[in-house]
Structure formats: structure tokens, C-alpha cells
N, C-alpha and C. Protein backbone atom coordinates (compact mmCIF):
# COMPACT_ATOMS: atom_id res chain seq x y z
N UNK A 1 -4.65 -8.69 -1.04
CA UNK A 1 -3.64 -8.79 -0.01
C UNK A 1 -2.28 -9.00 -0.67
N UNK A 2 -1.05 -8.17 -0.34
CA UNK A 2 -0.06 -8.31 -0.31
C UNK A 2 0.79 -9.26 0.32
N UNK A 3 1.67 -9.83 -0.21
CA UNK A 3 2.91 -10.78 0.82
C UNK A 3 3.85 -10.01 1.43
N UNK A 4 4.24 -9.27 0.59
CA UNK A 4 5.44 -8.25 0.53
C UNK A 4 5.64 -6.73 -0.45
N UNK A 5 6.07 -6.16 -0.18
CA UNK A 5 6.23 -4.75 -0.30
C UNK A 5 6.60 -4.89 -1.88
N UNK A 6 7.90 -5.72 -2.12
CA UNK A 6 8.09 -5.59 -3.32
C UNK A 6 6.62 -5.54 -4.70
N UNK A 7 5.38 -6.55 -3.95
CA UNK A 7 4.19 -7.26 -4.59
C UNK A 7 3.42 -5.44 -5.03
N UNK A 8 3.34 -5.03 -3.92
CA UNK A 8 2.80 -3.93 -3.28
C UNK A 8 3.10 -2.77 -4.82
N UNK A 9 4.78 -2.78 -4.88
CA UNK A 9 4.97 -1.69 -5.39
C UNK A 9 5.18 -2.16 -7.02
N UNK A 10 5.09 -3.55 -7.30
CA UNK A 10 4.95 -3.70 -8.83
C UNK A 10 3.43 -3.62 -9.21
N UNK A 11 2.17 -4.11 -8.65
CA UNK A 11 1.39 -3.95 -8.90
C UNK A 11 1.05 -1.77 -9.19
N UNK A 12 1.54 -1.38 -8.16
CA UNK A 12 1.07 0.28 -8.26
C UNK A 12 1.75 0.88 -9.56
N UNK A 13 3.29 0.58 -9.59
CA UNK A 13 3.81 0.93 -10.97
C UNK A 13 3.70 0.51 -12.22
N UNK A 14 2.30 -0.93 -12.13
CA UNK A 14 1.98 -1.18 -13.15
C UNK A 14 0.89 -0.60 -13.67
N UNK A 15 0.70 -0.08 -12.28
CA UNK A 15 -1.07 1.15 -12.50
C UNK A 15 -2.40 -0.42 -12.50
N UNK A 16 -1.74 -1.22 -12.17
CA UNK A 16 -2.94 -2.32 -11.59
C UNK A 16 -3.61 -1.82 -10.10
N UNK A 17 -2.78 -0.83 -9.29
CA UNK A 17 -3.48 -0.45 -7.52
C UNK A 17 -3.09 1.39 -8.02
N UNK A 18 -4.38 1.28 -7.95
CA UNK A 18 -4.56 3.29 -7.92
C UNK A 18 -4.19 4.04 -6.28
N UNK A 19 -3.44 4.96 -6.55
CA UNK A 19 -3.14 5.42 -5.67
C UNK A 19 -4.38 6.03 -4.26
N UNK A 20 -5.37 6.09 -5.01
CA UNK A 20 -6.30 6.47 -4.14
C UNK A 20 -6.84 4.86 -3.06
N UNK A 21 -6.74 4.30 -3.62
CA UNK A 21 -6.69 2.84 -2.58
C UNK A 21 -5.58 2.56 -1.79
N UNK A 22 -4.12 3.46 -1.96
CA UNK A 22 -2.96 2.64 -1.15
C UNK A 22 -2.93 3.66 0.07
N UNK A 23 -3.58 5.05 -0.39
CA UNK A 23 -3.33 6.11 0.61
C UNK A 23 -4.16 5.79 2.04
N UNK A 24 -4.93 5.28 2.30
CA UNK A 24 -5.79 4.84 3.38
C UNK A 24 -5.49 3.81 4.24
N UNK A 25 -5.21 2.55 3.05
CA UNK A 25 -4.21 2.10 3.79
C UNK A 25 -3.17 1.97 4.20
N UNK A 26 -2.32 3.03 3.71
CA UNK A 26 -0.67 3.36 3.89
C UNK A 26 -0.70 4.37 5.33
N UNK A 27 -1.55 4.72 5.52
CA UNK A 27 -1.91 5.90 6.35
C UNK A 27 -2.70 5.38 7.99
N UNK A 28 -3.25 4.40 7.29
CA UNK A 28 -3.67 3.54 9.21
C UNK A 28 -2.47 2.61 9.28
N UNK A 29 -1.60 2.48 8.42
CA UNK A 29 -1.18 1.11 8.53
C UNK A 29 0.10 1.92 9.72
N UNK A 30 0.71 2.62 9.26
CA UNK A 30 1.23 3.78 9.63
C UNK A 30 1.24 4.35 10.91
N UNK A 31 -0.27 5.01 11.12
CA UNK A 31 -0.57 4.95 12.49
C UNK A 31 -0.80 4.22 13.70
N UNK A 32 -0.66 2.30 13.17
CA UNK A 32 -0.75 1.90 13.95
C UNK A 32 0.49 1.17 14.46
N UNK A 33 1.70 1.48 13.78
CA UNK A 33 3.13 1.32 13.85
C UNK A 33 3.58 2.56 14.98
N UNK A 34 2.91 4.05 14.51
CA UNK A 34 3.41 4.99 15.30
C UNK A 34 3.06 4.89 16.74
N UNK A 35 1.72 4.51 17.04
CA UNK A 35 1.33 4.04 18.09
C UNK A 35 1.90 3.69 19.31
């Protein structure tokens, strides 16, 4: 779990969160904003 976005995007550019794990949840998280 993330706090914040900034957490979010140092972990991915450290290649600690693979992109194939953020897309699923970037993608419901997403749809349930569009909603």
C-alpha cells in the first residue's frame, strides 16, 4: 500500500513495482473515479 503518489512513483522508477502490477491497478482505480 501506498500513502501517496510520490511513494508510488519512486518505488516504480526504482524498478522495486513492475509495471505489470501498477497497470490493473491504475486501470480500476481509474474506472472507479470515471464512474
Amino acid at each position: 500500500t501506498f500513502n501517496s503518489m510520490e511513494e508510488l512513483i519512486a518505488d516504480y522508477e526504482s524498478e522495486k513495482l513492475h509495471p505489470a502490477d501498477v497497470k490493473p491497478a491504475l486501470s480500476k482505480a481509474l474506472n472507479k473515479i470515471l464512474q
